[in-house]
Protein backbone atom coordinates (compact mmCIF):
# COMPACT_ATOMS: atom_id res chain seq x y z
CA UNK A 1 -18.34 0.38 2.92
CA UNK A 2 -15.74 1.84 0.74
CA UNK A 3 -12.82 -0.62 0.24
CA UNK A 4 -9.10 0.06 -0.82
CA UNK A 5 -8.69 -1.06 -4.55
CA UNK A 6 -7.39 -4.34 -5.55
CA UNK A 7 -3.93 -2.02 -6.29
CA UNK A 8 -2.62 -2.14 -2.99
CA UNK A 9 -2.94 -5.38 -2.26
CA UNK A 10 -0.90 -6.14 -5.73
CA UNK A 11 1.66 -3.47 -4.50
CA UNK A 12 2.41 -5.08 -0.89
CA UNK A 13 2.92 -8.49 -2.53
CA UNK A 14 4.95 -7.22 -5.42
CA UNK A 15 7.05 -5.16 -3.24
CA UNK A 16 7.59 -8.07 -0.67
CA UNK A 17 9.51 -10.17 -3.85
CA UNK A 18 11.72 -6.67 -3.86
CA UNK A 19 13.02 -7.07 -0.52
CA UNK A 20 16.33 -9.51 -1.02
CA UNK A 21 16.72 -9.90 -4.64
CA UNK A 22 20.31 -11.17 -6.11
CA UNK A 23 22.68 -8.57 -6.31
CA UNK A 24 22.46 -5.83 -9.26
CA UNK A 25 19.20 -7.76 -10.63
CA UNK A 26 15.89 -5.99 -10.69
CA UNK A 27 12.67 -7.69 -11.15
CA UNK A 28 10.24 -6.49 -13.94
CA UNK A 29 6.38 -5.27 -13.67
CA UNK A 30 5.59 -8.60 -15.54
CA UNK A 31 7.89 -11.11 -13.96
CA UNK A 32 5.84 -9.87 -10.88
CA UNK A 33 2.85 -10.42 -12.73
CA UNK A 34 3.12 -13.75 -13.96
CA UNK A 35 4.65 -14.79 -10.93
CA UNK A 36 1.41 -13.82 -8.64
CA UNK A 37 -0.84 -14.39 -11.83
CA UNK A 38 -1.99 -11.28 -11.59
CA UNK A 39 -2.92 -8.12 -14.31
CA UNK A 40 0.03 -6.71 -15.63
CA UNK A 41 -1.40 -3.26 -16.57
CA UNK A 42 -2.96 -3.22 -13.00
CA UNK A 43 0.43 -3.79 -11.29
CA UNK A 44 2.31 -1.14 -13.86
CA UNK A 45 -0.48 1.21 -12.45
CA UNK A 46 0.15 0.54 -9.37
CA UNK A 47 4.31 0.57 -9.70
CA UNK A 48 4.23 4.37 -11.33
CA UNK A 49 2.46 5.34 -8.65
CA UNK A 50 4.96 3.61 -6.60
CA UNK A 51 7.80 5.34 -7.84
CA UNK A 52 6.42 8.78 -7.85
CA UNK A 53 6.27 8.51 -3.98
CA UNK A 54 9.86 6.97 -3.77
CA UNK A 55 9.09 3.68 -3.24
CA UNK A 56 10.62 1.98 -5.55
CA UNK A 57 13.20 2.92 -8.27
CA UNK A 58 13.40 2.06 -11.83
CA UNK A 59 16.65 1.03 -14.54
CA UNK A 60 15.85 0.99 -17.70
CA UNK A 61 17.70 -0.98 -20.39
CA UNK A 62 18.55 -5.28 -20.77
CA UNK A 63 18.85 -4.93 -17.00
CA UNK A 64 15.41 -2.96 -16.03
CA UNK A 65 12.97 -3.21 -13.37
CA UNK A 66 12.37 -2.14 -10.01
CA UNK A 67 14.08 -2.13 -6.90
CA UNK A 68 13.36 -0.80 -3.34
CA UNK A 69 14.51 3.06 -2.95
CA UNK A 70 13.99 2.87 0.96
CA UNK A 71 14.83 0.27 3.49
CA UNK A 72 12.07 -2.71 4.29
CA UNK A 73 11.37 -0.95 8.13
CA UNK A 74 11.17 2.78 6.39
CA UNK A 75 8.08 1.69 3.59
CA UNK A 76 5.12 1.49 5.66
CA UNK A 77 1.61 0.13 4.55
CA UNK A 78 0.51 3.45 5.15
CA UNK A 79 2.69 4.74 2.41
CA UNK A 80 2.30 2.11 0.04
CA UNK A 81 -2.00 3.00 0.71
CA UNK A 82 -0.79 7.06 0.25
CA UNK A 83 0.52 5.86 -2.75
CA UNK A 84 -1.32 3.60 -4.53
CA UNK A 85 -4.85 5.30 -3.69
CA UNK A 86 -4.19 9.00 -2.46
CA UNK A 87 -5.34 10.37 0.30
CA UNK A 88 -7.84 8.34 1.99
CA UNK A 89 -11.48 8.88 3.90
CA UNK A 90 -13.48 6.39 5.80
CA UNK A 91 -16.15 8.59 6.65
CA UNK A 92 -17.99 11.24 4.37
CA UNK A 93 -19.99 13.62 7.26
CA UNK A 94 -22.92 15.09 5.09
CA UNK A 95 -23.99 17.28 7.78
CA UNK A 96 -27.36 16.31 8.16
CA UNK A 97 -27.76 17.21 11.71
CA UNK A 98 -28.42 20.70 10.21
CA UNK A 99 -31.52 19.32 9.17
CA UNK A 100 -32.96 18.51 12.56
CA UNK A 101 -36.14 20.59 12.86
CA UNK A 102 -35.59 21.38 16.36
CA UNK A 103 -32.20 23.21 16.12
CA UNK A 104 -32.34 26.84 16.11
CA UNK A 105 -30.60 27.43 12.49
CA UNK A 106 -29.71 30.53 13.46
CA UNK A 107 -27.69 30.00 16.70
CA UNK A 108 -25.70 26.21 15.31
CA UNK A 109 -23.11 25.30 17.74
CA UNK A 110 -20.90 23.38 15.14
CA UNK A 111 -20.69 26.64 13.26
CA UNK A 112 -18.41 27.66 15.24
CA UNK A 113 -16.37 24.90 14.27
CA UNK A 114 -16.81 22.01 16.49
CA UNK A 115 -17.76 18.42 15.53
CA UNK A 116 -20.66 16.61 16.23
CA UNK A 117 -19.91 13.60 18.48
CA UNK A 118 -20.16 11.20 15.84
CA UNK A 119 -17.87 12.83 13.40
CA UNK A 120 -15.87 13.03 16.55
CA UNK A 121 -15.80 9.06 16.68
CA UNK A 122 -15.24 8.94 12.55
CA UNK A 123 -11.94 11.12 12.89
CA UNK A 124 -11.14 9.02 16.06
CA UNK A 125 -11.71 5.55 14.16
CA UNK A 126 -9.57 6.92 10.95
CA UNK A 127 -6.76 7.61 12.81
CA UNK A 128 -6.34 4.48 14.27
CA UNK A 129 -6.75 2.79 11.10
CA UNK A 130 -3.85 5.14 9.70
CA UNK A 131 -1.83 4.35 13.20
CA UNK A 132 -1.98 0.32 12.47
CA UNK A 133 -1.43 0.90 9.01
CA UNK A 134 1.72 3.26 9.75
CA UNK A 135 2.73 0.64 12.32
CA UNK A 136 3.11 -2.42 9.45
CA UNK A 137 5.56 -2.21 7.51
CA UNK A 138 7.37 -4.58 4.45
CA UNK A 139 10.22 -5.82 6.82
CA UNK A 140 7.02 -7.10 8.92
CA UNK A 141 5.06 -8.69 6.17
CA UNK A 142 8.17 -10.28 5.47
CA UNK A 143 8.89 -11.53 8.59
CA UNK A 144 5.36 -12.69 8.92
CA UNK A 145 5.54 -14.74 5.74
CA UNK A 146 8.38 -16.35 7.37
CA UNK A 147 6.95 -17.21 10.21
CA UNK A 148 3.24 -18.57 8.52
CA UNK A 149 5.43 -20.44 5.61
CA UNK A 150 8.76 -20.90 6.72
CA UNK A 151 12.10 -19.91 5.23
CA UNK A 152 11.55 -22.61 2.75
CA UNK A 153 8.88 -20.59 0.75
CA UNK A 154 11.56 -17.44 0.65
CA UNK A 155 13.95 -19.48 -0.80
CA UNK A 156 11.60 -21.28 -3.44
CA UNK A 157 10.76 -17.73 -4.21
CA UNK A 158 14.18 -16.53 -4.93
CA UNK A 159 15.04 -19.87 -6.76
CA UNK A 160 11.81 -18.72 -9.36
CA UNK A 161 12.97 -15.44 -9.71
CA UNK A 162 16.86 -16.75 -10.44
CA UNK A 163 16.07 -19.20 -12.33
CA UNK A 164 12.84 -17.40 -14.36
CA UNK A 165 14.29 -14.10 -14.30
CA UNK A 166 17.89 -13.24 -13.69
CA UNK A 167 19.13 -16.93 -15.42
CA UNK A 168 17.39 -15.70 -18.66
CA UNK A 169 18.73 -12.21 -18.78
């Protein structure tokens, strides 16, 4: 089964340490990286796509980085997916029922532009994924960390990024 790239799951965690950084700091592609001990190039990859689709915003200079361009409840996972991946596809229909030697080629009902049942049920299932993925957005994840770590793991997070980042600027 087709999976979505390791990118997006480096973009929602890099853009959840964006939400509530100190005022007029930004946070670099590799402060993000070494923080999450992840690839660099992969995240930088990730973060131009990011700011193509007005996710993020960039400064450039001593005081570079990124910073949110949209509010925590307007960037979905959906958009971060969009983003990070293009358009995506669960299901591939190869149109094999065309093949069935019992169908009268001639006279093919779907020709006329309907979908076979299962395709039907492919659409159906794709669109739900979309839905849930539409429905989550950062201000969730964020809230979610909150509530599966506590307020203290926010904080120590900030504190790295202060003391790591912004301190050393």
């Amino acid at each position: 089964m087709p999976t979505l790239g390791k990118n997006v799951e480096y973009a929602i965690h890099s853009l959840v340490y964006l939400i509530d950084p100190p005022e007029g700091n930004t946070i670099t592609v590799r402060d993000l990286a070494n923080f999450q001990n992840i690839s660099e190039s992969y995240l930088a990859k990730a973060f131009t796509k990011l700011k193509k689709a007005g996710i993020v915003r960039s400064n450039i200079g001593v005081k570079g980085g990124y910073k949110l361009a949209r509010s925590t409840t307007e960037i979905t996972f959906l958009d971060i997916v969009l983003a990070v991946e293009g358009e995506i596809s669960f299901f591939e229909c190869n149109e094999i029922r065309g093949n069935c030697v019992l169908l009268d080629k001639e006279n093919l009902p779907w020709k006329k532009g309907n979908f076979c049942a299962i395709h039907l049920a492919m659409i159906e299932t794709e669109n739900k994924i979309k839905d849930s993925l539409r429905e989550k957005n950062l201000q969730w994840v964020h809230d979610m960390i909150r509530k599966q770590y506590g307020q203290e793991m926010i904080d120590k997070t900030r504190d790295w990024f202060q003391t790591n980042v912004f301190d050393s600027k």
